[in-house]
N, C-alpha and C. Protein backbone atom coordinates (compact mmCIF):
# COMPACT_ATOMS: atom_id res chain seq x y z
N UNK A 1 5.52 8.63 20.10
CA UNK A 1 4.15 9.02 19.89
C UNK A 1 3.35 7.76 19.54
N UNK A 2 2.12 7.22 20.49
CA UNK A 2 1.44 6.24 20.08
C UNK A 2 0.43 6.55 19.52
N UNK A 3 -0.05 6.11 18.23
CA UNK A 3 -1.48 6.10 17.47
C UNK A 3 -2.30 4.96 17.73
N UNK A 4 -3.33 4.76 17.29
CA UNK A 4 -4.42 3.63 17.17
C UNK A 4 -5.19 3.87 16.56
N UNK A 5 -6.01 2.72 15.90
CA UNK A 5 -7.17 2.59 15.04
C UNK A 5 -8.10 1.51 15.90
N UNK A 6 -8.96 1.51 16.12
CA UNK A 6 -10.64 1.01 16.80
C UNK A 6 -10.95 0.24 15.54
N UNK A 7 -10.63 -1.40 15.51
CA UNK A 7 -11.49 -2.29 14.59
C UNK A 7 -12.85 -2.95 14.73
N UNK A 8 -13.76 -2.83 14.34
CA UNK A 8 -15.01 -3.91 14.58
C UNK A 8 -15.65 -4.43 13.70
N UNK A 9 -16.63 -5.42 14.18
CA UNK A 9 -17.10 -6.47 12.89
C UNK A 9 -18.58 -5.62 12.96
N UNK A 10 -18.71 -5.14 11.57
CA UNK A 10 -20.20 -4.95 10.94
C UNK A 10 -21.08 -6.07 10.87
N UNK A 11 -20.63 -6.82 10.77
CA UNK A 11 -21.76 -8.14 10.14
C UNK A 11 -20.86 -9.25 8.73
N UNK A 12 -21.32 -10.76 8.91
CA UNK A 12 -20.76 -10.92 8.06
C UNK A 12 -19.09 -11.09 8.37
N UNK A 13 -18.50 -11.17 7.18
CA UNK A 13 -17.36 -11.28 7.29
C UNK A 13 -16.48 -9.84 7.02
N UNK A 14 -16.92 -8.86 7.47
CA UNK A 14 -16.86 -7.60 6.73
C UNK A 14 -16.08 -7.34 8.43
N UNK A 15 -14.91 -6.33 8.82
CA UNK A 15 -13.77 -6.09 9.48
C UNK A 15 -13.31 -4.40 9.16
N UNK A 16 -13.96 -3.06 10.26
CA UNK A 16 -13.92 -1.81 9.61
C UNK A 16 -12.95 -1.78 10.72
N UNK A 17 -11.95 -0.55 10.33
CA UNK A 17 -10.45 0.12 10.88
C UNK A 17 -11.57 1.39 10.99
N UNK A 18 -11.49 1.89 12.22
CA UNK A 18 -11.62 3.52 12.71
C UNK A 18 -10.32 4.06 12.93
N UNK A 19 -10.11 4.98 11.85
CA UNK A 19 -8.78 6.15 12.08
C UNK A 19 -9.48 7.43 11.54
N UNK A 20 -8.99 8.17 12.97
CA UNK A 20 -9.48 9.70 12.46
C UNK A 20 -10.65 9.90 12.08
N UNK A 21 -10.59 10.43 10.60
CA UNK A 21 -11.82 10.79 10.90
C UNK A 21 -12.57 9.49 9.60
N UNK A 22 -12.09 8.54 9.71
CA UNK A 22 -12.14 7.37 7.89
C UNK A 22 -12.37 6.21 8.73
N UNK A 23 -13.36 5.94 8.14
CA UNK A 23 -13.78 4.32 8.69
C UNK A 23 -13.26 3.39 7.24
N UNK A 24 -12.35 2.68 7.32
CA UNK A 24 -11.89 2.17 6.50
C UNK A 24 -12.26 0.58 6.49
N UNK A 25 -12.78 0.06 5.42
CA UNK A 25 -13.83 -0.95 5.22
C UNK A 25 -12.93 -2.24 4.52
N UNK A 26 -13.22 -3.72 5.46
CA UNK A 26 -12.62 -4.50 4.65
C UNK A 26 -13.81 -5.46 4.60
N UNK A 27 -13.75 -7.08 3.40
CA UNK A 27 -14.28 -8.05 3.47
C UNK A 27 -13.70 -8.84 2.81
N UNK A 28 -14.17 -10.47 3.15
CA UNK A 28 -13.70 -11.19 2.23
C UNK A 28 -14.51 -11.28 0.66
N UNK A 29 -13.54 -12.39 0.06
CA UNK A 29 -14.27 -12.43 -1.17
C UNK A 29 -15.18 -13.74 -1.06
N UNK A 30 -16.00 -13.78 -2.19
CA UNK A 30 -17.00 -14.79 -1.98
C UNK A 30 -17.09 -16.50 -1.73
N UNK A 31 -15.40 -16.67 -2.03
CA UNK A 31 -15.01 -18.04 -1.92
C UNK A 31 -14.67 -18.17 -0.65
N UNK A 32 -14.23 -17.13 0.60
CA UNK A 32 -14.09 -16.38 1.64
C UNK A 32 -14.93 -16.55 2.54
N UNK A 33 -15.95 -16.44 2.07
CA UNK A 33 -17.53 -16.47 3.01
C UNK A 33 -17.82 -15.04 2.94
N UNK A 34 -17.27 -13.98 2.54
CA UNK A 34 -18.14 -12.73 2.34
C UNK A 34 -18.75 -12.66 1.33
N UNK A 35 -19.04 -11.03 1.42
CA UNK A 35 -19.73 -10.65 0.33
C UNK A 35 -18.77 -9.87 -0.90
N UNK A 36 -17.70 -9.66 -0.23
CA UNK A 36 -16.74 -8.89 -1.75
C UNK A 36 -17.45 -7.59 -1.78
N UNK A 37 -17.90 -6.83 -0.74
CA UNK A 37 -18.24 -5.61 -0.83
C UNK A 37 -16.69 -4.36 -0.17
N UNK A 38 -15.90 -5.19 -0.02
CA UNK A 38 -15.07 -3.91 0.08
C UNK A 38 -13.60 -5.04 -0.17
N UNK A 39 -12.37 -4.05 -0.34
CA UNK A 39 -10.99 -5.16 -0.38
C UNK A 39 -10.95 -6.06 0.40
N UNK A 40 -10.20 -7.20 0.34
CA UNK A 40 -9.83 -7.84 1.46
C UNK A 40 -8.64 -7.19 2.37
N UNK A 41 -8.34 -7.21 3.69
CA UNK A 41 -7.13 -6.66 4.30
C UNK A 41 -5.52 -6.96 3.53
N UNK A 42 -5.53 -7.50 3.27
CA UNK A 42 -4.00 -7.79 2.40
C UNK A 42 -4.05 -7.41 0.99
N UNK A 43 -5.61 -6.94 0.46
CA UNK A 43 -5.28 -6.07 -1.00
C UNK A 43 -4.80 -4.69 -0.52
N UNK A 44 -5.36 -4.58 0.58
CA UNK A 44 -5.11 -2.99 1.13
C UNK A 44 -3.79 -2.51 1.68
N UNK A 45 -3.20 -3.75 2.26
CA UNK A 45 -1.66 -3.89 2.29
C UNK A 45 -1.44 -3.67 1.19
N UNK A 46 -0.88 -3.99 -0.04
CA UNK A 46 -0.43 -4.04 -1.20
C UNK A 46 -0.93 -2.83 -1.82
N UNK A 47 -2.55 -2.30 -1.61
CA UNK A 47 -2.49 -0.62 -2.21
C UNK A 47 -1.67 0.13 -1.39
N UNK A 48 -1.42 0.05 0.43
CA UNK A 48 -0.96 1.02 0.59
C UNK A 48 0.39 1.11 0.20
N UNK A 49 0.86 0.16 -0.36
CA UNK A 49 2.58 0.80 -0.58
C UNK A 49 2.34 0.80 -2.30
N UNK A 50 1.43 0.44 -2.80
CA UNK A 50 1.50 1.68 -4.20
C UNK A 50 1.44 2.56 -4.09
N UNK A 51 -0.18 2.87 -3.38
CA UNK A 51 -0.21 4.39 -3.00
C UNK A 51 0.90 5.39 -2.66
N UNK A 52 1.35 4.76 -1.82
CA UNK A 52 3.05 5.43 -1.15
C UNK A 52 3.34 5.70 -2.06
N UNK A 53 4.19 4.51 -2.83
CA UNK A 53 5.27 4.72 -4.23
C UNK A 53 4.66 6.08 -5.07
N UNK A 54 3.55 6.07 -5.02
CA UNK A 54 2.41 7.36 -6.06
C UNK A 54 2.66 8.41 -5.66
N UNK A 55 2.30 8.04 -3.74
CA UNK A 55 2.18 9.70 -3.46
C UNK A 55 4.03 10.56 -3.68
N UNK A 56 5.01 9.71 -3.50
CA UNK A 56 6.21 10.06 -4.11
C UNK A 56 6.62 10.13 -5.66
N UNK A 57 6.41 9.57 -6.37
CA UNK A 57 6.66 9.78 -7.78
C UNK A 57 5.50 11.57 -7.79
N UNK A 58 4.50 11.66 -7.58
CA UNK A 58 3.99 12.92 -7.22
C UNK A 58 4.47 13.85 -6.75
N UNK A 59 5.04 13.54 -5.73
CA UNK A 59 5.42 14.54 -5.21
C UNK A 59 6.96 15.15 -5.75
N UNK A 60 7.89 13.81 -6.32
CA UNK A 60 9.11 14.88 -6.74
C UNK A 60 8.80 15.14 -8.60
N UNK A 61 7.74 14.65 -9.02
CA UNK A 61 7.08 15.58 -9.82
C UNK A 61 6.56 16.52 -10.01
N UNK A 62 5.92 17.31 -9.17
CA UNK A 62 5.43 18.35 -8.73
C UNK A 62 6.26 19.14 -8.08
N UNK A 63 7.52 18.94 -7.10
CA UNK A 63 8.48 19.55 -6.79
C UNK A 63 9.08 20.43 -8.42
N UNK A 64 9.51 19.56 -9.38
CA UNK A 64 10.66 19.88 -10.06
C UNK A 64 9.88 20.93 -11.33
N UNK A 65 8.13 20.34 -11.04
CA UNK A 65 7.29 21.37 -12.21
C UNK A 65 7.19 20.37 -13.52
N UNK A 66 7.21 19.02 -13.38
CA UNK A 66 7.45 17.88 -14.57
C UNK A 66 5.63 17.70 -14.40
N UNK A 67 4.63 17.56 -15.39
CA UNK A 67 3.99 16.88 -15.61
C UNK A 67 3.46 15.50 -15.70
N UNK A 68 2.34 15.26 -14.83
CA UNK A 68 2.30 13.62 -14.54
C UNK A 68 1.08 13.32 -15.64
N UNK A 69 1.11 13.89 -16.28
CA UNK A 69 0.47 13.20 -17.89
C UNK A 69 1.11 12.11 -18.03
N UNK A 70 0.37 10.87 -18.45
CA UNK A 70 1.63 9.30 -18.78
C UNK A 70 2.26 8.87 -17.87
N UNK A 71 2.17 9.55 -17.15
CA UNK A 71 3.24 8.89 -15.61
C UNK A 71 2.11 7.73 -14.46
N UNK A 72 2.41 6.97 -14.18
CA UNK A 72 1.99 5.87 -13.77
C UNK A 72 3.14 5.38 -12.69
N UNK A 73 2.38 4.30 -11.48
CA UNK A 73 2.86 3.52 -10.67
C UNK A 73 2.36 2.15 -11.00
N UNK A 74 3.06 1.11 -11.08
CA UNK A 74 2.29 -0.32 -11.51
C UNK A 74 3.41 -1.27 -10.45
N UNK A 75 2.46 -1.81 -9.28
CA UNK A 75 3.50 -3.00 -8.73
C UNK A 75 2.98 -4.03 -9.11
N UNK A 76 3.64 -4.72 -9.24
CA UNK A 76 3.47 -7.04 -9.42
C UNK A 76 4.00 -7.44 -8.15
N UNK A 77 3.49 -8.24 -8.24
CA UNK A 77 3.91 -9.16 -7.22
C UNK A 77 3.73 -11.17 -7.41
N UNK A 78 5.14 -11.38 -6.49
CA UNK A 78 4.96 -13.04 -7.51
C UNK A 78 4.78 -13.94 -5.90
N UNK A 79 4.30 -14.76 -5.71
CA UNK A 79 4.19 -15.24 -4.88
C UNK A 79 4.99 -16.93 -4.31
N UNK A 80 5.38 -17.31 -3.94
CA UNK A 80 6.16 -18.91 -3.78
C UNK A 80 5.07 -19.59 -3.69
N UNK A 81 5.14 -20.65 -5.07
CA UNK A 81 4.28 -22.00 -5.28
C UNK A 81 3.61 -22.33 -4.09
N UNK A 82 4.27 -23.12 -3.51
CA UNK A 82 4.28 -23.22 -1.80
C UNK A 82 3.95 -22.92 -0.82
N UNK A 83 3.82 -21.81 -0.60
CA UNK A 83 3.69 -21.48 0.76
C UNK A 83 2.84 -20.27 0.59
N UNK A 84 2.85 -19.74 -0.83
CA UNK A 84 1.96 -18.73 -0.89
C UNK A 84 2.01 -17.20 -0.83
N UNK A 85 3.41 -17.27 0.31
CA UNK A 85 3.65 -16.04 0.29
C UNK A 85 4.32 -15.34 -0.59
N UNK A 86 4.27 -13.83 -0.65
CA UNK A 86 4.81 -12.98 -1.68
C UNK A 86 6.34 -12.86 -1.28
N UNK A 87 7.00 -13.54 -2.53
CA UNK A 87 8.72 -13.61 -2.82
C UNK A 87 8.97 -11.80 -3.11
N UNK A 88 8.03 -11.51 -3.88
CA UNK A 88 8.91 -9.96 -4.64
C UNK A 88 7.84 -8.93 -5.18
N UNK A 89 7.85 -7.87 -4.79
CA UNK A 89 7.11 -6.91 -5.00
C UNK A 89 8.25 -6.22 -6.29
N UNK A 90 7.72 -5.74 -7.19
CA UNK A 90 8.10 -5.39 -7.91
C UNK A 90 7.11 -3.64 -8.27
N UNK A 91 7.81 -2.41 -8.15
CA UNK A 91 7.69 -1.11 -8.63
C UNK A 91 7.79 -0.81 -9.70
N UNK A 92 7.22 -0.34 -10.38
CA UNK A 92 7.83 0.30 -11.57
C UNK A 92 7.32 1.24 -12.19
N UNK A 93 7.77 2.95 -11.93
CA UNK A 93 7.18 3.80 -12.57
C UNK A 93 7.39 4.25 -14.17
N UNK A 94 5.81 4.18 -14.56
CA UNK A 94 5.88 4.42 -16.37
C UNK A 94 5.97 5.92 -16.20
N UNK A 95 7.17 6.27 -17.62
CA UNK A 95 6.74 7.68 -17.25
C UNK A 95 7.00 7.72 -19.65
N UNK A 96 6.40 8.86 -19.66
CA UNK A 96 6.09 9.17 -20.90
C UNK A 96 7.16 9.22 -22.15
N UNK A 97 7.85 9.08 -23.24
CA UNK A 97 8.90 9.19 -23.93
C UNK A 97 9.28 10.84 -23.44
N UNK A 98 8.85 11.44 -23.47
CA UNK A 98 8.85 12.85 -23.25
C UNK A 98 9.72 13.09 -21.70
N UNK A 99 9.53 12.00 -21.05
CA UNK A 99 10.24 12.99 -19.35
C UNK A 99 11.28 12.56 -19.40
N UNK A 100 12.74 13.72 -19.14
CA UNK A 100 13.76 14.07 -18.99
C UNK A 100 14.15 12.56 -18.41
N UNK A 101 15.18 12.11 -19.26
CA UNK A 101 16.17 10.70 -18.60
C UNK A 101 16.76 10.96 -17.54
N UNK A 102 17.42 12.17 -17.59
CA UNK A 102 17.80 12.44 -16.32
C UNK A 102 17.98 11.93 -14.90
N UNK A 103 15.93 12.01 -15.06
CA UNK A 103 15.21 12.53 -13.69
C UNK A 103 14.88 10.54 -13.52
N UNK A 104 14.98 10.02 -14.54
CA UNK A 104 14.72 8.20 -14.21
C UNK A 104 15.35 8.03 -12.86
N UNK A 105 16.42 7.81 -12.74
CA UNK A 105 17.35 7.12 -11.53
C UNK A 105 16.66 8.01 -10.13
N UNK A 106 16.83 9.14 -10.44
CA UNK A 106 16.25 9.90 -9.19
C UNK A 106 14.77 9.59 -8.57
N UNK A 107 13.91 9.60 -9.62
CA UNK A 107 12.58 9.44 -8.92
C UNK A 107 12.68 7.84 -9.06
N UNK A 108 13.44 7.11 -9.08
CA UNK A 108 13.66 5.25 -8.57
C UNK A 108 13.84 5.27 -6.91
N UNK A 109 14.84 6.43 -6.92
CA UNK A 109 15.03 6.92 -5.50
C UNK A 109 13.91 7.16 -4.72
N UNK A 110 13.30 8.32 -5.12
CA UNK A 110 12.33 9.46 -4.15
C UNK A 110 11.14 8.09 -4.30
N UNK A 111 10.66 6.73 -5.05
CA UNK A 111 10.43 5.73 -4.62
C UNK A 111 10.37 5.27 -2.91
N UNK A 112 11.93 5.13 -3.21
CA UNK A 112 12.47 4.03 -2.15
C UNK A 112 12.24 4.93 -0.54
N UNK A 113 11.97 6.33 -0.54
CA UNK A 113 11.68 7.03 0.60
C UNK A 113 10.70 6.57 0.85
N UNK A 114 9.76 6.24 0.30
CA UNK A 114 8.42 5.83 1.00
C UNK A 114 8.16 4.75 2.30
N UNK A 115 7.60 5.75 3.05
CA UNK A 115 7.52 5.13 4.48
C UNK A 115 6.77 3.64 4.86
N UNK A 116 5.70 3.27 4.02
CA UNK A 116 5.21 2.29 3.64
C UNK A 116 6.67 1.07 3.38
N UNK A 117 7.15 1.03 2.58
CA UNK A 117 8.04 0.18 2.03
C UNK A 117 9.21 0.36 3.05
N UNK A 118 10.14 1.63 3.71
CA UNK A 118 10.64 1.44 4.65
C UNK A 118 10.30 0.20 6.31
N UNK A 119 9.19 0.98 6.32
CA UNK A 119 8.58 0.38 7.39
C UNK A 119 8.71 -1.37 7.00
N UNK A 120 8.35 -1.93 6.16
CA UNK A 120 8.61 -3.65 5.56
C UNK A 120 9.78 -3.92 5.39
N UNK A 121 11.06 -2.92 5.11
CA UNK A 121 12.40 -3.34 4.87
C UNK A 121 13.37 -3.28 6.50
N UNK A 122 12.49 -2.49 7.57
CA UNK A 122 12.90 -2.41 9.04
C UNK A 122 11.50 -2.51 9.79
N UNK A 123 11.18 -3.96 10.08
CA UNK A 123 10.00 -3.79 10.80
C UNK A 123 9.90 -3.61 12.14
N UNK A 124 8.56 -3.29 12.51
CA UNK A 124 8.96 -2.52 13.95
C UNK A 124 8.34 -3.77 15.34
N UNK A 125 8.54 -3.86 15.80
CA UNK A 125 8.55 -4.72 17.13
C UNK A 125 6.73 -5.04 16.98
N UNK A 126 6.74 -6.00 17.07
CA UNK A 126 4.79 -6.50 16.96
C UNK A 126 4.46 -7.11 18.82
N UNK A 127 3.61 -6.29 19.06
CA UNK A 127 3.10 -7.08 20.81
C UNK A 127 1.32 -7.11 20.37
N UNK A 128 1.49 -8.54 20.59
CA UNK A 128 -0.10 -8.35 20.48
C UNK A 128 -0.77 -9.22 21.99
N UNK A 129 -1.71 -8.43 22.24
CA UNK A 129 -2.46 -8.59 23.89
C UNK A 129 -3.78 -9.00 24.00
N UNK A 130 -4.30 -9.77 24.33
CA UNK A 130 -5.59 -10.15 24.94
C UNK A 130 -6.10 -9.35 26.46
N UNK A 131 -6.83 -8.40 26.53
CA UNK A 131 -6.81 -8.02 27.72
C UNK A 131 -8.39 -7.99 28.02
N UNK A 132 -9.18 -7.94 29.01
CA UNK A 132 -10.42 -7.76 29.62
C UNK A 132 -10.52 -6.36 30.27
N UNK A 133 -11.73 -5.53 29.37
CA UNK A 133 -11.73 -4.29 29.98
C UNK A 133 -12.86 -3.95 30.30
């Protein structure tokens, strides 16, 4: 099954994703040459696999009937001196003195399902095309 998203430039240094029915908005920051009116594309990388990690800690919370009072997703990330790029993403869900020890190791798991973070641990074949249409 192939999907797509329709990118174009607003103006500026500003770069919108059309999916569905969400025009999803990027820019740089001001040292950048934008205006810092929306994320840059690689903060949005990095929300979407919190988000992920969230929408799973959610969801096998809400499966089991556990309350997400105090419960939290927080990633870090450290980057190499050098070269800049990110060495290690780091997860880590807070959850309240109160939630069952139990359920720790498991929702570390229902984590690691997230398709976001799969998708970076098996990446999928990249073709990119210049074409005239």
């Amino acid at each position: 099954m192939s999907q797509s998203m329709i990118v174009s430039f607003p103006g500026g240094k500003r770069v919108d994703a059309a999916y569905d029915q969400f025009t999803i908005q990027t820019d740089q920051n001001g040292k950048n040459g934008g205006d810092g009116s929306a994320p840059e594309p690689f903060d949005l990388f990095l929300a979407s696999l919190a988000t992920c990690s969230g929408v799973y800690v959610l969801g096998f919370c809400q499966k089991r009937g556990l309350p997400t009072d105090g419960v939290s997703v927080v990633q870090s990330w450290q980057r190499d001196d050098k070269s800049k790029k990110i060495v290690r993403i780091t997860i880590r869900v807070r959850v309240p003195e109160s939630f069952p020890e139990k359920y720790l190791k498991a929702i570390e798991r229902s984590v690691n399902q997230c398709s976001v973070k799969r998708t970076i641990l098996d990446p999928p074949e990249f073709v990119v095309e210049a074409v005239v249409e």
